[in-house]
PDB file of N, CA and C in Angstrom:
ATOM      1  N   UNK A   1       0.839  -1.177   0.000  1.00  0.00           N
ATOM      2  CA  UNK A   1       0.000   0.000   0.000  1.00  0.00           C
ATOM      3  C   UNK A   1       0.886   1.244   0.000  1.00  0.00           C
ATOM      4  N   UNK A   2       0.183   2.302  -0.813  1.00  0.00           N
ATOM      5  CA  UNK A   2       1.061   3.560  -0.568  1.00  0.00           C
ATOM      6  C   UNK A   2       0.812   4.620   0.411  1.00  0.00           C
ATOM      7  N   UNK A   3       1.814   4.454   1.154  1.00  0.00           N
ATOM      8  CA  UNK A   3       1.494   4.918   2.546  1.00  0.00           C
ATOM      9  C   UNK A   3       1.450   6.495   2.269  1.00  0.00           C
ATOM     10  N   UNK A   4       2.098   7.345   1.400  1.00  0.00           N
ATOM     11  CA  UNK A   4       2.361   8.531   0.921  1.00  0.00           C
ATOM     12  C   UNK A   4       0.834   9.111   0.600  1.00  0.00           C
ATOM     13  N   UNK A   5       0.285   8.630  -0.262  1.00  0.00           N
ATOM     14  CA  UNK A   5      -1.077   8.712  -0.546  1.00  0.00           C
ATOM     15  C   UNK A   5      -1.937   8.507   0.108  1.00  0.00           C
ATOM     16  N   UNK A   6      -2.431   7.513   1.231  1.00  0.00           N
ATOM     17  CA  UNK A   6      -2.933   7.613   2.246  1.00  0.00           C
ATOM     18  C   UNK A   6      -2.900   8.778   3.400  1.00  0.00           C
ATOM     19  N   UNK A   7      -1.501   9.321   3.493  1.00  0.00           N
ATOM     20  CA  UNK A   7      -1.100  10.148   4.226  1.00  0.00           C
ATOM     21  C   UNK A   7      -2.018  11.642   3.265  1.00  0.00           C
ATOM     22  N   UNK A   8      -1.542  12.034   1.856  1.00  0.00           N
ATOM     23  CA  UNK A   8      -2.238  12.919   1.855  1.00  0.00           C
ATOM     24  C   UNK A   8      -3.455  13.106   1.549  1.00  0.00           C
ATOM     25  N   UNK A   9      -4.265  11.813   1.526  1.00  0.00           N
ATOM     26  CA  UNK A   9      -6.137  11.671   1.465  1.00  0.00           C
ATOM     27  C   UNK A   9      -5.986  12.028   2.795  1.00  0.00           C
ATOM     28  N   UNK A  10      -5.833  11.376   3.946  1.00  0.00           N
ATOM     29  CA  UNK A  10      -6.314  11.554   5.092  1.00  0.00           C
ATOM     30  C   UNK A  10      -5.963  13.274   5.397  1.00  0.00           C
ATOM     31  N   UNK A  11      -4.983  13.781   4.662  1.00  0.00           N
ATOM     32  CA  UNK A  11      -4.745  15.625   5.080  1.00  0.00           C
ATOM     33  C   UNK A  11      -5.875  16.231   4.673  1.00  0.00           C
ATOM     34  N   UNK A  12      -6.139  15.835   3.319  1.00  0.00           N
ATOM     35  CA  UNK A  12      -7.350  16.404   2.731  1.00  0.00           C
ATOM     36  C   UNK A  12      -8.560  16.301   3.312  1.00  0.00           C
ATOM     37  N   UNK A  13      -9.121  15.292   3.827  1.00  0.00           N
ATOM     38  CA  UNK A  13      -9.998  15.015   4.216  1.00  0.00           C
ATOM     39  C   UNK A  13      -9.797  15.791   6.010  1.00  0.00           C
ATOM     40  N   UNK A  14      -8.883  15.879   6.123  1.00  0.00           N
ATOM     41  CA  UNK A  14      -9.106  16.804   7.415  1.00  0.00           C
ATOM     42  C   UNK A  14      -8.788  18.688   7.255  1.00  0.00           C
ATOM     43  N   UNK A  15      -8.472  18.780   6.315  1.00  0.00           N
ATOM     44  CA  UNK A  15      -8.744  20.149   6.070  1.00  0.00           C
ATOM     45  C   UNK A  15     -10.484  20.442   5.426  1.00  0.00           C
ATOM     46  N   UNK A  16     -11.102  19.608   4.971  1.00  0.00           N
ATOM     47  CA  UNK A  16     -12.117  19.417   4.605  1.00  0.00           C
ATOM     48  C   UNK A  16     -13.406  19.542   5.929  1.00  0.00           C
ATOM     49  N   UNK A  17     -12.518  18.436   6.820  1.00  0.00           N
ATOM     50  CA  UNK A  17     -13.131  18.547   8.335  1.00  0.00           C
ATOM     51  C   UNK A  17     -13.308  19.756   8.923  1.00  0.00           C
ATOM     52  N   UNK A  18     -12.183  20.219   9.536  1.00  0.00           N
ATOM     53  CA  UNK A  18     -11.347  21.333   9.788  1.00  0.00           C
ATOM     54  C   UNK A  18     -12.921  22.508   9.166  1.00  0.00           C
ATOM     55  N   UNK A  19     -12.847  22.744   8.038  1.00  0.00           N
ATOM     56  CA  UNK A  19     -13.814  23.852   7.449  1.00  0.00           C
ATOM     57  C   UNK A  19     -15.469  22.946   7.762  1.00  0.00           C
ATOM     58  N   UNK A  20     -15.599  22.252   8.148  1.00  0.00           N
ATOM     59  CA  UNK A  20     -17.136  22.084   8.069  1.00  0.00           C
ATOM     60  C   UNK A  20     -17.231  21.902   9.363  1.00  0.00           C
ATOM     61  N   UNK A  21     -16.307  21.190  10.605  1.00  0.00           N
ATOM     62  CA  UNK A  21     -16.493  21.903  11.992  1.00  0.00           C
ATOM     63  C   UNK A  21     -16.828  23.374  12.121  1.00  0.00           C
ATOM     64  N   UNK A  22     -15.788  24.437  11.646  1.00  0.00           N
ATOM     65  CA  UNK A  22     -15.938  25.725  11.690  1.00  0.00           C
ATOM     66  C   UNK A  22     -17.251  26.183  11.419  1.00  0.00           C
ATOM     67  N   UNK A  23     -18.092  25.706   9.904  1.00  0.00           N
ATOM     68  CA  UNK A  23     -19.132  26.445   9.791  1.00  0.00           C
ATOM     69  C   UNK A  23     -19.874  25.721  10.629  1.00  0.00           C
ATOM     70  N   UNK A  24     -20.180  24.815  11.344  1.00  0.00           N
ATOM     71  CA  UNK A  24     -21.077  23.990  12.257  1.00  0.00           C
ATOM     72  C   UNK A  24     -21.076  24.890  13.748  1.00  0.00           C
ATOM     73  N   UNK A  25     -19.733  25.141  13.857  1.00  0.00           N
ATOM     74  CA  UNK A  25     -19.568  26.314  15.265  1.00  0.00           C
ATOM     75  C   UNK A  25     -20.481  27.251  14.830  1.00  0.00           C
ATOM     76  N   UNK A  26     -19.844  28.493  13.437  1.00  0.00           N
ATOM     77  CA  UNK A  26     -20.514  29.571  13.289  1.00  0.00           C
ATOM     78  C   UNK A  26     -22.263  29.411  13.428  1.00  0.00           C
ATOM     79  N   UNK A  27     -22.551  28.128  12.660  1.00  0.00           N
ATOM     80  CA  UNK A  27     -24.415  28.545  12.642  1.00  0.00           C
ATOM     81  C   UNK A  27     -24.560  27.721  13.741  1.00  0.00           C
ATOM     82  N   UNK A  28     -24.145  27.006  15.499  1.00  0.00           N
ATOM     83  CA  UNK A  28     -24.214  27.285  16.404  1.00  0.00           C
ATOM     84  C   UNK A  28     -24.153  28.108  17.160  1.00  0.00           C
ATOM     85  N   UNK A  29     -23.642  29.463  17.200  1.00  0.00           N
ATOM     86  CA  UNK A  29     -23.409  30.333  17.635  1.00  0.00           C
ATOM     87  C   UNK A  29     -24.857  30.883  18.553  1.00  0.00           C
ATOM     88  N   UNK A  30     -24.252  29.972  19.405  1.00  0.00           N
ATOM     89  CA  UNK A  30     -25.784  30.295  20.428  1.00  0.00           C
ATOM     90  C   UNK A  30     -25.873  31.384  21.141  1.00  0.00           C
ATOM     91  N   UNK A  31     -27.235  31.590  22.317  1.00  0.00           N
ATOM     92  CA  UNK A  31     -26.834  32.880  23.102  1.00  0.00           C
ATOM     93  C   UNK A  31     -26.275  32.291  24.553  1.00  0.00           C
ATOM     94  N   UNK A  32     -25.475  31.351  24.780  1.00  0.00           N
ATOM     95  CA  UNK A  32     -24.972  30.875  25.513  1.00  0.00           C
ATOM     96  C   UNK A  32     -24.169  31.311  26.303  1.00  0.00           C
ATOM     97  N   UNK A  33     -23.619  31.340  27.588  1.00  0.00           N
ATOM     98  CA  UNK A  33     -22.178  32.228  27.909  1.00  0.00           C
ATOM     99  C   UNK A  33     -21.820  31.703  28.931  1.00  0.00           C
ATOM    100  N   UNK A  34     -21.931  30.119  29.251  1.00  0.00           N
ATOM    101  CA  UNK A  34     -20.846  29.116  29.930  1.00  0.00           C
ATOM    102  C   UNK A  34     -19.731  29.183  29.326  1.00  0.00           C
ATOM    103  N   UNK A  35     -18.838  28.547  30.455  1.00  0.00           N
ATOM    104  CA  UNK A  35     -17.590  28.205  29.513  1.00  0.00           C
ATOM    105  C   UNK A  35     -17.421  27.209  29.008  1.00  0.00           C
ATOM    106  N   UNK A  36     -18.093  26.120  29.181  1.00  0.00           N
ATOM    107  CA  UNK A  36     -18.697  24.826  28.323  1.00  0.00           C
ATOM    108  C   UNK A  36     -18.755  25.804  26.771  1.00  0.00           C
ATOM    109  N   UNK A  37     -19.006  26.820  26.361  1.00  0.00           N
ATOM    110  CA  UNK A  37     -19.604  26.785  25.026  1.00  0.00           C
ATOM    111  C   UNK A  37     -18.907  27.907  23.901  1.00  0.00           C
ATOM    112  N   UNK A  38     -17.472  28.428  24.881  1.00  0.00           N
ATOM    113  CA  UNK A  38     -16.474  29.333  24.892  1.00  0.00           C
ATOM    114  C   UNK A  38     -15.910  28.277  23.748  1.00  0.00           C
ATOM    115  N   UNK A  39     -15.201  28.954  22.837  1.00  0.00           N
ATOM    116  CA  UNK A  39     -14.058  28.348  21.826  1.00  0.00           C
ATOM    117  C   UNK A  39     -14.592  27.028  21.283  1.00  0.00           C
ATOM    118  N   UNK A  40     -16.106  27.374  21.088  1.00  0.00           N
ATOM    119  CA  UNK A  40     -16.810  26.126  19.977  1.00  0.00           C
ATOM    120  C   UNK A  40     -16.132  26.071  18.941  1.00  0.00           C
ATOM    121  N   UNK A  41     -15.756  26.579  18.104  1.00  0.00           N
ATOM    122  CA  UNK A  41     -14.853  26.452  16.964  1.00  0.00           C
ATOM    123  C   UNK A  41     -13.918  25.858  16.831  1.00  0.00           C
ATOM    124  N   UNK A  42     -12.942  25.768  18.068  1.00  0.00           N
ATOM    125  CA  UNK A  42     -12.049  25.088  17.938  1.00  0.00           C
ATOM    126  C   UNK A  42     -12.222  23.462  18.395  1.00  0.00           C
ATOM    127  N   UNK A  43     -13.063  23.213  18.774  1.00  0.00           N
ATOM    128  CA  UNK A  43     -13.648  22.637  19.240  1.00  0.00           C
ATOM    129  C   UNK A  43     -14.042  21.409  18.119  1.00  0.00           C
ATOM    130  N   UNK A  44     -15.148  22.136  17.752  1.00  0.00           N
ATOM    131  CA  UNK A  44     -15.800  21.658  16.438  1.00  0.00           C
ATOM    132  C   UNK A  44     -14.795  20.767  15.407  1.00  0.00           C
ATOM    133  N   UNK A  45     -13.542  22.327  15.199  1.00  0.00           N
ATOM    134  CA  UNK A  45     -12.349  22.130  14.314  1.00  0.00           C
ATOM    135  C   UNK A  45     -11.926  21.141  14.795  1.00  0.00           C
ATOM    136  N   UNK A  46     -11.452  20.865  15.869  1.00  0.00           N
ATOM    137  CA  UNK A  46     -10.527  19.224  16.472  1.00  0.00           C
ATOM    138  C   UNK A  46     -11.648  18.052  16.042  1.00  0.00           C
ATOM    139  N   UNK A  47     -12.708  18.041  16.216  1.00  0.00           N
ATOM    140  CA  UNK A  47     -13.313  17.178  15.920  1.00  0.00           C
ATOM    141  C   UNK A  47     -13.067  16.616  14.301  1.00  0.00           C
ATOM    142  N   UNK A  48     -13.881  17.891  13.593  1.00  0.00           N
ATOM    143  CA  UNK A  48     -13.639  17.919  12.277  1.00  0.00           C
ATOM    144  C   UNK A  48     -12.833  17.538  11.703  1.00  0.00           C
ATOM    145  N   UNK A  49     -11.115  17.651  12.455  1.00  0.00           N
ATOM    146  CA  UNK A  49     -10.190  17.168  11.705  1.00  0.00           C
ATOM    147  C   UNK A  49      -9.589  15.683  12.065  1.00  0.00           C
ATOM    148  N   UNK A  50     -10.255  15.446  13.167  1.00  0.00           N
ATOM    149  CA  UNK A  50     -10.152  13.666  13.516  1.00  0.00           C
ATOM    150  C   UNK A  50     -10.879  12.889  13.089  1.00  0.00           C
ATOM    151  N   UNK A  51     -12.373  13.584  12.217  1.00  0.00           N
ATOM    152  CA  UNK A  51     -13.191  12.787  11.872  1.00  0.00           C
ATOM    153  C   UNK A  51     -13.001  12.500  10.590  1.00  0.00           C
ATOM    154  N   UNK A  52     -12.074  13.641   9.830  1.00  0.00           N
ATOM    155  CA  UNK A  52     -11.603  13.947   8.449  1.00  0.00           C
ATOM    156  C   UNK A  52     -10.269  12.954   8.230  1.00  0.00           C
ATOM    157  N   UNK A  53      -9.160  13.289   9.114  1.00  0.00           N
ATOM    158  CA  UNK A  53      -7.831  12.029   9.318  1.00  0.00           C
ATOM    159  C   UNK A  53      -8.564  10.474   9.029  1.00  0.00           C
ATOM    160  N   UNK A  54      -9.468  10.116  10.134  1.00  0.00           N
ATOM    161  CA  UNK A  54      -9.684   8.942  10.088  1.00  0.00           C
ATOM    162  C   UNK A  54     -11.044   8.537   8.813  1.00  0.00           C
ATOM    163  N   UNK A  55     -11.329   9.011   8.618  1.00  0.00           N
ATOM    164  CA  UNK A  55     -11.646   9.203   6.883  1.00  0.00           C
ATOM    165  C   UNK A  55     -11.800   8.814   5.922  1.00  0.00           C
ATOM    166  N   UNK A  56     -10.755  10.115   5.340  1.00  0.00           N
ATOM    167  CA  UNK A  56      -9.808   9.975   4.098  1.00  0.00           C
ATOM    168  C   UNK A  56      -8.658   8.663   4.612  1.00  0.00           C
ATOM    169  N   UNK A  57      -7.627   8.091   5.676  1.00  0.00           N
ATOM    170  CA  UNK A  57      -6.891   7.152   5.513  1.00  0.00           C
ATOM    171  C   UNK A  57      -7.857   5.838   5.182  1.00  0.00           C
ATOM    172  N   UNK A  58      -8.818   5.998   5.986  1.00  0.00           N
ATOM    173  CA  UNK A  58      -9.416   4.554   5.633  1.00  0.00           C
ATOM    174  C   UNK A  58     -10.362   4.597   4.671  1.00  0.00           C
ATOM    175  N   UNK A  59     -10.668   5.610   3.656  1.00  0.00           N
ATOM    176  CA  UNK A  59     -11.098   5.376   2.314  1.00  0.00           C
ATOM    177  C   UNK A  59     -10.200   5.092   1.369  1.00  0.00           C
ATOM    178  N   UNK A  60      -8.955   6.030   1.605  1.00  0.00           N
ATOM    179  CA  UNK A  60      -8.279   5.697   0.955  1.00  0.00           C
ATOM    180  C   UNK A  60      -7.133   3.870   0.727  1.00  0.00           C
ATOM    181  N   UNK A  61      -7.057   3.746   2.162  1.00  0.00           N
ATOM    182  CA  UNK A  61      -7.099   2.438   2.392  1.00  0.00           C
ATOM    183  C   UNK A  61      -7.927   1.185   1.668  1.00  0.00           C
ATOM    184  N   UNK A  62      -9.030   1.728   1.906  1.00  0.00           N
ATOM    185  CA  UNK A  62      -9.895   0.286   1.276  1.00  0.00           C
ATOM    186  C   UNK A  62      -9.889   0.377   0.119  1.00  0.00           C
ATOM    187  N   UNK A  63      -9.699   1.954  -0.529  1.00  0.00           N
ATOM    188  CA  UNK A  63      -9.447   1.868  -2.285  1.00  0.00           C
ATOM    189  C   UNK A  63      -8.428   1.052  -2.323  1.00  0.00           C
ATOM    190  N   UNK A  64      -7.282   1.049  -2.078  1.00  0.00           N
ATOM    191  CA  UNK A  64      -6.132   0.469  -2.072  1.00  0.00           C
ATOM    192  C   UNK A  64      -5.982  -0.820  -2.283  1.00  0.00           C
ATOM    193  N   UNK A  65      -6.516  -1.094  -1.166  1.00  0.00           N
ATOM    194  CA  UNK A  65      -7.078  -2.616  -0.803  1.00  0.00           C
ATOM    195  C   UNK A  65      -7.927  -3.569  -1.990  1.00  0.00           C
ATOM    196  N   UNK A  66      -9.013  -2.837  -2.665  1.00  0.00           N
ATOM    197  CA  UNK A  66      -9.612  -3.849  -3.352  1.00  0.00           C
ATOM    198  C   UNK A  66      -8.620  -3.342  -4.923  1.00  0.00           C
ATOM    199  N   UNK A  67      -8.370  -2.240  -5.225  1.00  0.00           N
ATOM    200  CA  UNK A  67      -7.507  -2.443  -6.426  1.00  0.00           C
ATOM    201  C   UNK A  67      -6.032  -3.402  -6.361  1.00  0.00           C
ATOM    202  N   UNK A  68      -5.816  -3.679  -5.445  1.00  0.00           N
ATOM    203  CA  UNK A  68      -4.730  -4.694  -4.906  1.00  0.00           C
ATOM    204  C   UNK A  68      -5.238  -6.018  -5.195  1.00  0.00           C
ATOM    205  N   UNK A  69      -6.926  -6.520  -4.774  1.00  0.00           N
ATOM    206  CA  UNK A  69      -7.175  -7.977  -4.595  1.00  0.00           C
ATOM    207  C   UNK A  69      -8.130  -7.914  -6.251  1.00  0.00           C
ATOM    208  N   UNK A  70      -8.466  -7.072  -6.961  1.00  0.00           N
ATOM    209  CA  UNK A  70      -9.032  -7.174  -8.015  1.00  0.00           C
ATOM    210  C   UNK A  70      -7.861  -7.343  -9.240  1.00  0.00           C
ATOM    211  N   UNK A  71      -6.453  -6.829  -8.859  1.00  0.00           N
ATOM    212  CA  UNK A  71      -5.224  -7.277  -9.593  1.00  0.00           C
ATOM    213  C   UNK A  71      -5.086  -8.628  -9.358  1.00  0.00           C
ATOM    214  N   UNK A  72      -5.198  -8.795  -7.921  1.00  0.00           N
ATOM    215  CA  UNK A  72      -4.984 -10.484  -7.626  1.00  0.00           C
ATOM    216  C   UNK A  72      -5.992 -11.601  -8.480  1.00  0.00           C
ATOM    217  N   UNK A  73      -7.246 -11.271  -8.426  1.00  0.00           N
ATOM    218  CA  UNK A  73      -8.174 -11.882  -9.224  1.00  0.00           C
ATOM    219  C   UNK A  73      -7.804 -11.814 -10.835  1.00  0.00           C
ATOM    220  N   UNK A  74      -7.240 -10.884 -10.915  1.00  0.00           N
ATOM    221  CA  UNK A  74      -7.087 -11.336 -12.715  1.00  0.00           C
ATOM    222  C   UNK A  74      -6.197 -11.896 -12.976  1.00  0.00           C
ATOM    223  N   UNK A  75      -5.248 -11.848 -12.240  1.00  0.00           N
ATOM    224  CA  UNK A  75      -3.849 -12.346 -12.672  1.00  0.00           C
ATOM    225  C   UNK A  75      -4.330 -13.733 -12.484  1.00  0.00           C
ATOM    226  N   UNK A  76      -5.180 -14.250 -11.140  1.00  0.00           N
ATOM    227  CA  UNK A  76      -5.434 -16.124 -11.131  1.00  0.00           C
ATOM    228  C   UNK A  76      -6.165 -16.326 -12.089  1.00  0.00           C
ATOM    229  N   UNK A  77      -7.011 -15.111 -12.481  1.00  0.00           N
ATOM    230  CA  UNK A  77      -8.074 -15.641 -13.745  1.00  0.00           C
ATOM    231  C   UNK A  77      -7.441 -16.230 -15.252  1.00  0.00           C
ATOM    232  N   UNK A  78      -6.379 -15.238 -15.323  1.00  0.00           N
ATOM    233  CA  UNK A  78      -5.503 -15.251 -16.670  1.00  0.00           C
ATOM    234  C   UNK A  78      -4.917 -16.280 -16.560  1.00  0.00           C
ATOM    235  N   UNK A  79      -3.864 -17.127 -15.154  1.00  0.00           N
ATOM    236  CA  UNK A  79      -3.521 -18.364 -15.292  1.00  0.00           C
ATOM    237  C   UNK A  79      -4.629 -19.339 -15.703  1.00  0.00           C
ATOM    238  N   UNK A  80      -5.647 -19.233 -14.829  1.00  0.00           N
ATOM    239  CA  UNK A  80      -6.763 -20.247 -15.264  1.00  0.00           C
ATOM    240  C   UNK A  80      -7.067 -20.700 -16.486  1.00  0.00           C
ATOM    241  N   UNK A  81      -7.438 -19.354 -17.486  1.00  0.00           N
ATOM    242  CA  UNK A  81      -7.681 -19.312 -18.758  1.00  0.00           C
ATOM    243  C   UNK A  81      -6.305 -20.221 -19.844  1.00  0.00           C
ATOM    244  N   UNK A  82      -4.798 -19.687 -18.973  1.00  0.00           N
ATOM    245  CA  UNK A  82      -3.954 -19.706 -19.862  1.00  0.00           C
ATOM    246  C   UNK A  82      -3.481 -21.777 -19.979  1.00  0.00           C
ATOM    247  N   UNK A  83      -4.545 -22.122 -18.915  1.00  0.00           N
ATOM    248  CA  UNK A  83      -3.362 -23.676 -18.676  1.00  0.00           C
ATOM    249  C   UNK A  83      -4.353 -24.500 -19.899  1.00  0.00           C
ATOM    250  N   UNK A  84      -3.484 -25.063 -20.653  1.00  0.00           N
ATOM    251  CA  UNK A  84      -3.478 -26.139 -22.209  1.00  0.00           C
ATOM    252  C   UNK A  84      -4.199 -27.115 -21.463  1.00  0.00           C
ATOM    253  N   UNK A  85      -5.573 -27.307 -22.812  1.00  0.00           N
ATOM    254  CA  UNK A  85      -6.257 -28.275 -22.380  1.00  0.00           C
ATOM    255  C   UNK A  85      -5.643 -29.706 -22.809  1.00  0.00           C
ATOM    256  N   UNK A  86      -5.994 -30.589 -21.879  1.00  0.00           N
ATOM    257  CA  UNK A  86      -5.503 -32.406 -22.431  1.00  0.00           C
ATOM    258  C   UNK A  86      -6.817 -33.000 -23.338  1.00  0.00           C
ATOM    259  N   UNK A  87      -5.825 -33.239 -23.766  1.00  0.00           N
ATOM    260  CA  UNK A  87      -6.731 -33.965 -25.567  1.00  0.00           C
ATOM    261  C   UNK A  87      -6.804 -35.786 -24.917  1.00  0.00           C
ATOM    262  N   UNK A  88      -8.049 -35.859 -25.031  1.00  0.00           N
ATOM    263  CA  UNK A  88      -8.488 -37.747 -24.401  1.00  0.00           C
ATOM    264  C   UNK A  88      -8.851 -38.399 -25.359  1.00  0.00           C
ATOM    265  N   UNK A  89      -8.589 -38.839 -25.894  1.00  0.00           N
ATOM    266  CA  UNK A  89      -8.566 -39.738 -27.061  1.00  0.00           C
ATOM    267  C   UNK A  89      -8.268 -41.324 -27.448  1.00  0.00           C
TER     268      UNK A  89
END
């Protein structure tokens, strides 16, 4: 597997996070004024970007994964096809 590519799906997918925590804070923006509800944004954002990391690696992962075992399947298919039939006679 390419660990390089995994690495930058899972970035993407957490900068992706990252911005849709943020707007989830902004149109929360309650009339609240605990400190429970102080620095929602960043908040949101940590979420966003752990939910985005773990993700993108494991989409990108399982892409990985079945273009790996769908190579495997053709290549046994092509032996299959390729072995000379015996003539009974």
């Amino acid at each position: 597997m390419n660990r390089k590519l995994i690495l930058v799906s899972a970035l993407f997918t957490a900068v992706i996070g990252a911005v849709i925590g943020l707007a989830a804070a902004r149109m929360h923006h309650g009339r609240f004024a605990s400190s429970l509800y102080r620095d929602l944004g960043r908040k949101y954002m940590g979420v966003g970007v752990a939910t985005g990391l773990l993700v993108g690696a494991g989409q990108e992962s399982i892409r990985q994964l079945k273009q790996q075992r769908d190579a495997e399947e053709a290549k046994a298919l092509q032996r299959k096809t390729q072995q000379p039939e015996i003539d009974v006679g």
